[in-house]
N, C-alpha and C. Protein backbone atom coordinates (compact mmCIF):
# COMPACT_ATOMS: atom_id res chain seq x y z
N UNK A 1 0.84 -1.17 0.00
CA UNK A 1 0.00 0.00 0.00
C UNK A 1 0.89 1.25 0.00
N UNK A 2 0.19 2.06 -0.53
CA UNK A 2 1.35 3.30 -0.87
C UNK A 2 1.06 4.53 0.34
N UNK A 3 2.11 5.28 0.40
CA UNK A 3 1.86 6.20 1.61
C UNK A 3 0.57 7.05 1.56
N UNK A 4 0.60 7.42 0.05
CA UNK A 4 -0.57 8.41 -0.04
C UNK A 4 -1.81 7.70 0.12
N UNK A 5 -2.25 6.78 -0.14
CA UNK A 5 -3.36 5.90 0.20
C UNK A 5 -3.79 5.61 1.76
N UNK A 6 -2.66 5.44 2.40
CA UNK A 6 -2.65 4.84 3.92
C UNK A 6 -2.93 6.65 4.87
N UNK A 7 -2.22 7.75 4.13
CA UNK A 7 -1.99 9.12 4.18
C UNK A 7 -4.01 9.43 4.27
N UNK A 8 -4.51 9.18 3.32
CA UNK A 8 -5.60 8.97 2.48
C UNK A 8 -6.77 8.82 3.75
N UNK A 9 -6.78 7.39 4.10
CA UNK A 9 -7.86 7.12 4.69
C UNK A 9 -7.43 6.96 6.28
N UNK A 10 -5.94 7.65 6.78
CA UNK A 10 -5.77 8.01 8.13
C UNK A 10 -6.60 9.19 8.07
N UNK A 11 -6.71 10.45 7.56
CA UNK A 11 -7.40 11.93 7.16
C UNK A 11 -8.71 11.18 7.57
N UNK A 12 -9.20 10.56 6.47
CA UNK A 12 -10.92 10.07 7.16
C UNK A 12 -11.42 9.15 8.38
N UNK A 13 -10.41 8.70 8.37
CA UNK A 13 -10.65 7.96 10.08
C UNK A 13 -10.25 8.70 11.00
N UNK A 14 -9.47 10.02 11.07
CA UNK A 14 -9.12 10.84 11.68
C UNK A 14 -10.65 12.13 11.95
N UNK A 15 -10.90 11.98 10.41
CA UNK A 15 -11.73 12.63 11.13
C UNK A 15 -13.55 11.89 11.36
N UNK A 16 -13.49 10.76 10.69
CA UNK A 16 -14.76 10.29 11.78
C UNK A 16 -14.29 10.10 13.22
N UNK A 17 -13.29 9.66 13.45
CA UNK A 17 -13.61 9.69 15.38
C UNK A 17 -13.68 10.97 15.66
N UNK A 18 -13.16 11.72 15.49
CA UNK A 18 -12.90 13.25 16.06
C UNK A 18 -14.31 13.76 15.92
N UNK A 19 -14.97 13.31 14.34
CA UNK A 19 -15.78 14.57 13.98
C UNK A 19 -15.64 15.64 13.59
N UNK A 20 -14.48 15.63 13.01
CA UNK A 20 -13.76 17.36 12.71
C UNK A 20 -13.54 17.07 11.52
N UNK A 21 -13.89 17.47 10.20
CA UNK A 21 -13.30 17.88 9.05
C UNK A 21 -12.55 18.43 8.27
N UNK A 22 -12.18 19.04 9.45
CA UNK A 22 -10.79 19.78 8.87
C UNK A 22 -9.43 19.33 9.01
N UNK A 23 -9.34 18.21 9.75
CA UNK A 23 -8.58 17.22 10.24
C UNK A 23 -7.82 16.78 9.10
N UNK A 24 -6.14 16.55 8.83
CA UNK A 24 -5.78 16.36 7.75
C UNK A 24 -4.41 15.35 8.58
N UNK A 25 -4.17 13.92 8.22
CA UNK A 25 -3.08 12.86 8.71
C UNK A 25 -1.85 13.52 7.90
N UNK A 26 -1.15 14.09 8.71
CA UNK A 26 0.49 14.54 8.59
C UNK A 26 1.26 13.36 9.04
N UNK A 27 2.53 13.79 8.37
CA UNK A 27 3.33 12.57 9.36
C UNK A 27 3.85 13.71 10.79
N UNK A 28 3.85 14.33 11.14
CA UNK A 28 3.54 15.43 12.55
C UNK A 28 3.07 15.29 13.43
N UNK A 29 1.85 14.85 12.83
CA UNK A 29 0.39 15.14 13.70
C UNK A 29 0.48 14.35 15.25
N UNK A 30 0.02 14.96 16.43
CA UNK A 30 0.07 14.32 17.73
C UNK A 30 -0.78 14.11 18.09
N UNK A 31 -1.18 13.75 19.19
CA UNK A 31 -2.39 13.74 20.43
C UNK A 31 -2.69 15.14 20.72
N UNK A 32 -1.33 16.20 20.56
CA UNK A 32 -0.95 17.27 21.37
C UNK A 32 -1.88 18.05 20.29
N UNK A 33 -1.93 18.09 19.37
CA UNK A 33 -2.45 18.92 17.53
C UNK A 33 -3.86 18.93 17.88
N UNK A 34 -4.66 17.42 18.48
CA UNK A 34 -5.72 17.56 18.23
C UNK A 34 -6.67 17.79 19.52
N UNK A 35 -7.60 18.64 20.19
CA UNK A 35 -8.55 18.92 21.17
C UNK A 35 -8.64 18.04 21.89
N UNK A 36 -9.68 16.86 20.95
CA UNK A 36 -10.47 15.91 21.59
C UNK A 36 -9.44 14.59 21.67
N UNK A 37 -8.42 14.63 21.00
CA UNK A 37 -8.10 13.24 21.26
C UNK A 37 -7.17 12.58 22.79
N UNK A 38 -8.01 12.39 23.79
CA UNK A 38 -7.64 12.08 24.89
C UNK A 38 -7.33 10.49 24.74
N UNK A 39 -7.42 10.41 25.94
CA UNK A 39 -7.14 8.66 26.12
C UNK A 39 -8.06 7.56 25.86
N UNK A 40 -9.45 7.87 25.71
CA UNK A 40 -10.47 7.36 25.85
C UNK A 40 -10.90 7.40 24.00
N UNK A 41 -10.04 8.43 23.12
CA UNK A 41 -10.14 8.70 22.23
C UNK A 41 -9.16 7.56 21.42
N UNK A 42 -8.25 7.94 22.05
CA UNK A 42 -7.06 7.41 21.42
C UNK A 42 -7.61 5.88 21.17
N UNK A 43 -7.97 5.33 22.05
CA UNK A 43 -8.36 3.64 22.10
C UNK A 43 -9.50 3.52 20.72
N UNK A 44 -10.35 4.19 20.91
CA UNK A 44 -11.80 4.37 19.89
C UNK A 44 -10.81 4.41 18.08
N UNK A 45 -9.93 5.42 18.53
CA UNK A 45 -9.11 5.44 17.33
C UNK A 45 -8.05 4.71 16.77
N UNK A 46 -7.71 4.32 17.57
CA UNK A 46 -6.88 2.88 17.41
C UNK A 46 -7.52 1.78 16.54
N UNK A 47 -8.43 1.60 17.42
CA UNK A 47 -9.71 0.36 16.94
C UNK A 47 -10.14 0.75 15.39
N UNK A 48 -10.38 2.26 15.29
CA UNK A 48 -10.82 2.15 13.74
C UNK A 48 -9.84 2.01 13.37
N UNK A 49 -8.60 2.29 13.35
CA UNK A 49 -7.82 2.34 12.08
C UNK A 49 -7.36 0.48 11.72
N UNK A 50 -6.96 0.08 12.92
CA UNK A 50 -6.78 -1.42 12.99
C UNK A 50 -8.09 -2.02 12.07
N UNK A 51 -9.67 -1.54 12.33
CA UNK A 51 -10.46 -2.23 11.32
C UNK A 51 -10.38 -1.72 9.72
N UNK A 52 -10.04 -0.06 9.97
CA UNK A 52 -9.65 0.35 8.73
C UNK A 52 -8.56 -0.50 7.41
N UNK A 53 -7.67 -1.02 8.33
CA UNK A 53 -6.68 -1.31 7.36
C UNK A 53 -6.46 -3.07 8.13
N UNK A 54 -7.40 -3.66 8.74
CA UNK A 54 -7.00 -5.02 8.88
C UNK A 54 -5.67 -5.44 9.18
N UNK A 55 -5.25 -4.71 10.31
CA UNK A 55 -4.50 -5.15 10.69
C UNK A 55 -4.48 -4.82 12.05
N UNK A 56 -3.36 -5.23 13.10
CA UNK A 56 -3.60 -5.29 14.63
C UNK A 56 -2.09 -4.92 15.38
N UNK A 57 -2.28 -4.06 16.13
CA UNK A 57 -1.25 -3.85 16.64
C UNK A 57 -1.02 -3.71 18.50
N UNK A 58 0.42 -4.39 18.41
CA UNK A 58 0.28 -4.85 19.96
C UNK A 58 0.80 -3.59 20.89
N UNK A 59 0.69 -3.34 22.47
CA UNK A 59 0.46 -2.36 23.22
C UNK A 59 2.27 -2.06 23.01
N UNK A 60 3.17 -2.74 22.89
CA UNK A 60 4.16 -1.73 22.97
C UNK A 60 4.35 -1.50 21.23
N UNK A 61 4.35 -1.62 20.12
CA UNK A 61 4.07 -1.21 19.03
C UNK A 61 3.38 0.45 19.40
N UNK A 62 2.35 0.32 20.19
CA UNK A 62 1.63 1.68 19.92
C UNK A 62 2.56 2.65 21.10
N UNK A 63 2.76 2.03 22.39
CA UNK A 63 4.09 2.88 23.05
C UNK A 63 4.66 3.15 22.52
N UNK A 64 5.21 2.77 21.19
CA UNK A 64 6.81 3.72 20.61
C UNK A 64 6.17 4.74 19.62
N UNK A 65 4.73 5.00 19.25
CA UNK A 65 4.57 5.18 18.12
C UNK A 65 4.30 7.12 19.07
N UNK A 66 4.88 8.19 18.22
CA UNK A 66 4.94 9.56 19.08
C UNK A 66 4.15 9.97 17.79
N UNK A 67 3.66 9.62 16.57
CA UNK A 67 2.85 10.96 15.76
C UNK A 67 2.40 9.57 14.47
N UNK A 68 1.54 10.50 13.76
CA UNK A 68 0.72 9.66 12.55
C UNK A 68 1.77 9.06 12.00
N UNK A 69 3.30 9.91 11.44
CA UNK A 69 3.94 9.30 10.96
C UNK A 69 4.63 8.03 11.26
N UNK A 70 4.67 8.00 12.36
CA UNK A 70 5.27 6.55 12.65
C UNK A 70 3.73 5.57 12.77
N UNK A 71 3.17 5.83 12.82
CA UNK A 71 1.92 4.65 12.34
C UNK A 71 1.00 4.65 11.14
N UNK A 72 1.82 5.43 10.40
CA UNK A 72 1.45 5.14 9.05
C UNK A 72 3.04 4.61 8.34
N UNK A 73 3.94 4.56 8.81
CA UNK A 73 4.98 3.39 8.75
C UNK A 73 4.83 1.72 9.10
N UNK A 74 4.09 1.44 10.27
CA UNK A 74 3.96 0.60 10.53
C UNK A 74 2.68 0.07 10.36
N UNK A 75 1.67 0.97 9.24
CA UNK A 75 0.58 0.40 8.60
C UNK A 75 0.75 -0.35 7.56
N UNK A 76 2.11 0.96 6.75
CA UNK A 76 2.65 0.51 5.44
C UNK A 76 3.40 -1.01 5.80
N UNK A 77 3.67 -1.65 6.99
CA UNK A 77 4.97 -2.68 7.38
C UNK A 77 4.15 -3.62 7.36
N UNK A 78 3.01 -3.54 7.77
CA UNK A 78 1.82 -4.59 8.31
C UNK A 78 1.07 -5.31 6.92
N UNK A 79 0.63 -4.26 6.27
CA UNK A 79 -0.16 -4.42 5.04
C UNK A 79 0.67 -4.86 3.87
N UNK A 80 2.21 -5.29 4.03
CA UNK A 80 3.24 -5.10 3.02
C UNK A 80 3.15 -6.70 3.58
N UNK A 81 3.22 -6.94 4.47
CA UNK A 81 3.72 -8.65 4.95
C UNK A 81 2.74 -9.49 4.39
């Protein structure tokens, strides 16, 4: 899968949990960037993207992960295997 694709439908799963449309997946982007995304968020968002792109990722995988860009690396790693 190519970055811009994975780039692609992080933006729309980004912004159905949020609800915000103006919401755009950088490789930048934090917890810190966005309002609503607390802890309770973060999990809800996790879950879509894992159903988004069929794949699953384990609790220290997501500990190392600090912004979109590193989990849209390890979307691209997942979906490549």
């Amino acid at each position: 899968m190519q970055q811009a694709e994975i780039y692609e439908r992080l933006t729309q799963t980004l912004r159905d949990v949020f609800d915000d449309e103006s919401l755009v997946a950088t490789p930048e982007l934090t917890a810190h960037d966005v309002k609503e995304w607390d802890s309770v968020n973060h999990i809800t968002l996790v879950v879509a993207i894992e159903e988004e792109f069929g794949v699953k990722f384990k609790t220290a995988e997501l500990e190392k992960m600090k912004n979109v860009g590193q989990m849209a690396e390890a979307i691209e790693k997942k979906t490549a295997a």
